[in-house]
Protein backbone atom coordinates (compact mmCIF):
# COMPACT_ATOMS: atom_id res chain seq x y z
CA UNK A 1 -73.63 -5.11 -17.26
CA UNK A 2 -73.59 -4.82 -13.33
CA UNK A 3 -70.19 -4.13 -12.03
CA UNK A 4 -68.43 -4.91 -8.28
CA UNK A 5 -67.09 -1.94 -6.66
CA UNK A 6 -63.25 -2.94 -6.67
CA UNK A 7 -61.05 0.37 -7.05
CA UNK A 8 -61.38 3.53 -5.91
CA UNK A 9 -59.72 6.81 -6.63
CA UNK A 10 -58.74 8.70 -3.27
CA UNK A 11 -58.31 12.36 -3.35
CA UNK A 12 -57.06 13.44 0.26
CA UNK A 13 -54.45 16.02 0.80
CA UNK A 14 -54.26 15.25 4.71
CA UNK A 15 -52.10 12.56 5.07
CA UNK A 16 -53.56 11.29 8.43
CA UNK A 17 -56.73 11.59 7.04
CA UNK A 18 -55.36 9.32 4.01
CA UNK A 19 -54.23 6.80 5.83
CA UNK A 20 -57.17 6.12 8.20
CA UNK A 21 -60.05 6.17 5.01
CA UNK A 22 -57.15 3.74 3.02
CA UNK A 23 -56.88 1.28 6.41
CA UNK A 24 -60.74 1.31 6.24
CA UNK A 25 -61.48 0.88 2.85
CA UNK A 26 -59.08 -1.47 2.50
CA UNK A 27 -58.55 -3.70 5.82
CA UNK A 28 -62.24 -3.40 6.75
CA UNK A 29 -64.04 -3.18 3.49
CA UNK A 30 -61.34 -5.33 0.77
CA UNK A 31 -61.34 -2.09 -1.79
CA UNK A 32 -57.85 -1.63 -3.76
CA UNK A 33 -57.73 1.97 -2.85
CA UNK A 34 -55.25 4.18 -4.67
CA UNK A 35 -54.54 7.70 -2.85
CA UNK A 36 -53.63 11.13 -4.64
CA UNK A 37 -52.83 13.85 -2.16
CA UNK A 38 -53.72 16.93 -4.42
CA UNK A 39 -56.15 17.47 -6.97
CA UNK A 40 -54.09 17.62 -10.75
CA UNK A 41 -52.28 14.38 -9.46
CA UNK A 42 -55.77 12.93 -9.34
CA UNK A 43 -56.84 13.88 -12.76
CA UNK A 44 -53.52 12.10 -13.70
CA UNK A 45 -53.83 9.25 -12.40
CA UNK A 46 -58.00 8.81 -13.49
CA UNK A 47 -56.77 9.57 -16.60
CA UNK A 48 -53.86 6.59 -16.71
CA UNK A 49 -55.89 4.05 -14.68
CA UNK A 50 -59.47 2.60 -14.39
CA UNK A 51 -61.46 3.28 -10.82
CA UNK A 52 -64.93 2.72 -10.58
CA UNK A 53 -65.57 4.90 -7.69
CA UNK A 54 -63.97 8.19 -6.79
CA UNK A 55 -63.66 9.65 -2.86
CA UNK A 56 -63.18 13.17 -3.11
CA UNK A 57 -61.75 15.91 -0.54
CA UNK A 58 -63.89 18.92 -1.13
CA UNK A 59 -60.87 21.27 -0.42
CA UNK A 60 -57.60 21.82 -0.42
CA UNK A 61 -55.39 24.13 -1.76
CA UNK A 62 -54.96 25.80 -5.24
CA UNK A 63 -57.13 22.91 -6.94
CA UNK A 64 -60.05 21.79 -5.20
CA UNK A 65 -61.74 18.37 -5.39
CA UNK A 66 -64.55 19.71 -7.63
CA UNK A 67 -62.38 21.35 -9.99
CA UNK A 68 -61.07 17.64 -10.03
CA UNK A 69 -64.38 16.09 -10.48
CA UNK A 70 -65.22 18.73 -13.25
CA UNK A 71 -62.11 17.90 -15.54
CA UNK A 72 -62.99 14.17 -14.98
CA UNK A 73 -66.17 14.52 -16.12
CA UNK A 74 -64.75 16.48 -19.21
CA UNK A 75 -63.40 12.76 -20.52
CA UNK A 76 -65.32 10.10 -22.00
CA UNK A 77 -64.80 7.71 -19.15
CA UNK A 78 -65.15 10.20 -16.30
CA UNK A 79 -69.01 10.44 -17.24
CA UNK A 80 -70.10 7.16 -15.69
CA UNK A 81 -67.93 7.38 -12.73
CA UNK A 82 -69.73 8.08 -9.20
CA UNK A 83 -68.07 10.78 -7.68
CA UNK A 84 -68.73 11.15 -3.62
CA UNK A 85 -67.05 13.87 -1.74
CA UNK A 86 -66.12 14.07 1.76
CA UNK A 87 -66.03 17.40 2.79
CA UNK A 88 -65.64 19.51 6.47
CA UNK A 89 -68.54 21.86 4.60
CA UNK A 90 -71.75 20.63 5.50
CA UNK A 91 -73.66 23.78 5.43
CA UNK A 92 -76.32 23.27 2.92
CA UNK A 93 -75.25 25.36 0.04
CA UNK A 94 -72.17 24.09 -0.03
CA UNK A 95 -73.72 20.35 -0.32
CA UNK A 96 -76.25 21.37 -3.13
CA UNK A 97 -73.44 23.60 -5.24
CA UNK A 98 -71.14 19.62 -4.69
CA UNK A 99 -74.97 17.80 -5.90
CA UNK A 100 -75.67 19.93 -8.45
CA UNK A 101 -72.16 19.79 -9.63
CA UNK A 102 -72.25 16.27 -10.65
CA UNK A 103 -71.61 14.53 -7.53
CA UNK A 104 -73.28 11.54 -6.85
CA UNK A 105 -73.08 11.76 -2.45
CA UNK A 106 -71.45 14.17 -0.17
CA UNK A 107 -70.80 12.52 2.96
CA UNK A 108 -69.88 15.26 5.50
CA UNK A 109 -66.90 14.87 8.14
CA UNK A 110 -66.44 13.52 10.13
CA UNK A 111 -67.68 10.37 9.26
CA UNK A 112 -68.06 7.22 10.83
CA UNK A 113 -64.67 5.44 9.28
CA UNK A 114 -66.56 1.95 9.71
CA UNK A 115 -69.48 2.61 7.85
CA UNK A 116 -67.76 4.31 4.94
CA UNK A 117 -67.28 1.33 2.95
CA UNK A 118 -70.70 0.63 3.27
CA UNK A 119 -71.60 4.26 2.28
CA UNK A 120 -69.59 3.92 -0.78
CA UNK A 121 -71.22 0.71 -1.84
CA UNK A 122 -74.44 2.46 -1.34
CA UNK A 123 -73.45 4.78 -4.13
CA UNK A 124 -72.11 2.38 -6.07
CA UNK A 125 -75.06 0.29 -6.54
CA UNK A 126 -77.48 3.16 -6.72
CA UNK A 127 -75.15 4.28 -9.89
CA UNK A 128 -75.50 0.81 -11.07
CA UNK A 129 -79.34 0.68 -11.05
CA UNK A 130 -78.64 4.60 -12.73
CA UNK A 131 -76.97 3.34 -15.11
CA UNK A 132 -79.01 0.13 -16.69
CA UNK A 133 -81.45 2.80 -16.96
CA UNK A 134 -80.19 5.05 -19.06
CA UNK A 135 -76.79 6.93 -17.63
CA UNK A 136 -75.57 8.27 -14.29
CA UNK A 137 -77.15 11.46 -12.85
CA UNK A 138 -76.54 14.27 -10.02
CA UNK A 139 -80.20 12.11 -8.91
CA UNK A 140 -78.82 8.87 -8.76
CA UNK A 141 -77.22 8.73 -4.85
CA UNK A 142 -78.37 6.42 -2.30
CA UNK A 143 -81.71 8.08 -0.23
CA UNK A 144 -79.38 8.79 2.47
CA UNK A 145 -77.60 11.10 -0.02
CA UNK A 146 -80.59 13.21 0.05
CA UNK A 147 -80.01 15.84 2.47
CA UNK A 148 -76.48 17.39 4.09
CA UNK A 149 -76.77 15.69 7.84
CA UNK A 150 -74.85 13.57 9.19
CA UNK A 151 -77.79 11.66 11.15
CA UNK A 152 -79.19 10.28 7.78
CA UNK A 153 -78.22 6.71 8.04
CA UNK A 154 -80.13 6.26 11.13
CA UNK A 155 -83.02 5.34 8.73
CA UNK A 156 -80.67 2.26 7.86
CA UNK A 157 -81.00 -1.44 9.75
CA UNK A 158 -78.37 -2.96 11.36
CA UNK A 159 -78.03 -5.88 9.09
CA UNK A 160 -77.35 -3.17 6.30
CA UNK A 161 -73.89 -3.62 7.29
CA UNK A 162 -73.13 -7.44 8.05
CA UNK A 163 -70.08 -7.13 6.90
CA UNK A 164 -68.55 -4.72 9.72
């Protein structure tokens, strides 16, 4: 059953930071975005709610973002979640440790705050396709998912994102 991208599980311990992805995600690209400023509060609330995506800070202090995504995908309904993290990091290691991890995109800051709606939907329906064949993997990102640059979605047309 194909699913619309609706909620989304924020993990973002800078509040600034917070409130500029929330204004986009949810002014700009209609998402119900609820925000968890360190990592355990974000296990707690996965745990007590239903998100279909989850936007990940790589780090922060004493629990990091993929310590988060690891305990998620310890419960039953954390393995079909897409987990994408956004992450100061781009150095290539650091992006294939995130990959190989279990996430599904890292998208490296800073970002282009317009486009990251459209990012996220990218990941989102690649899961989808993932998923009606046979279950999410660290494979199933969006092309532009491929490699740690930032320059990737210059491959993408402008009508890609009609809706910004």
């Amino acid at each position: 059953m194909v699913k619309m991208l609706k909620r989304i599980l924020l993990l973002e311990d800078i509040e600034a930071n917070a409130d500029l992805i929330k204004f986009s995600l949810q002014a700009i690209s209609g998402f119900d975005v609820a925000h968890a400023s360190n990592a355990r509060q974000a296990v707690e609330m996965f745990r007590t709610g239903t998100y279909d995506l989850c936007l990940f800070d790589h780090l922060m202090p004493k629990m990091t973002g993929l310590d988060a995504m690891r305990e998620i995908r310890a419960t039953p309904e954390g393995e079909q979640v897409p987990i994408v993290f956004l992450t100061a990091r781009s150095d290539t290691a650091n992006w294939k440790q995130l990959m190989a991890s279990g996430a599904q995109a890292v998208i490296a800051k800073p970002f282009d705050i317009m486009l990251l709606g459209a990012q996220l939907l990218d990941v989102f329906h690649a899961c989808q396709i993932c998923e009606i064949n046979g279950g999410i993997d660290a494979d199933s990102g969006p092309s532009w998912a491929d490699t740690p640059t930032r320059s990737a979605l210059s491959r993408r047309s402008a009508g890609a994102y009609g809706k910004f």
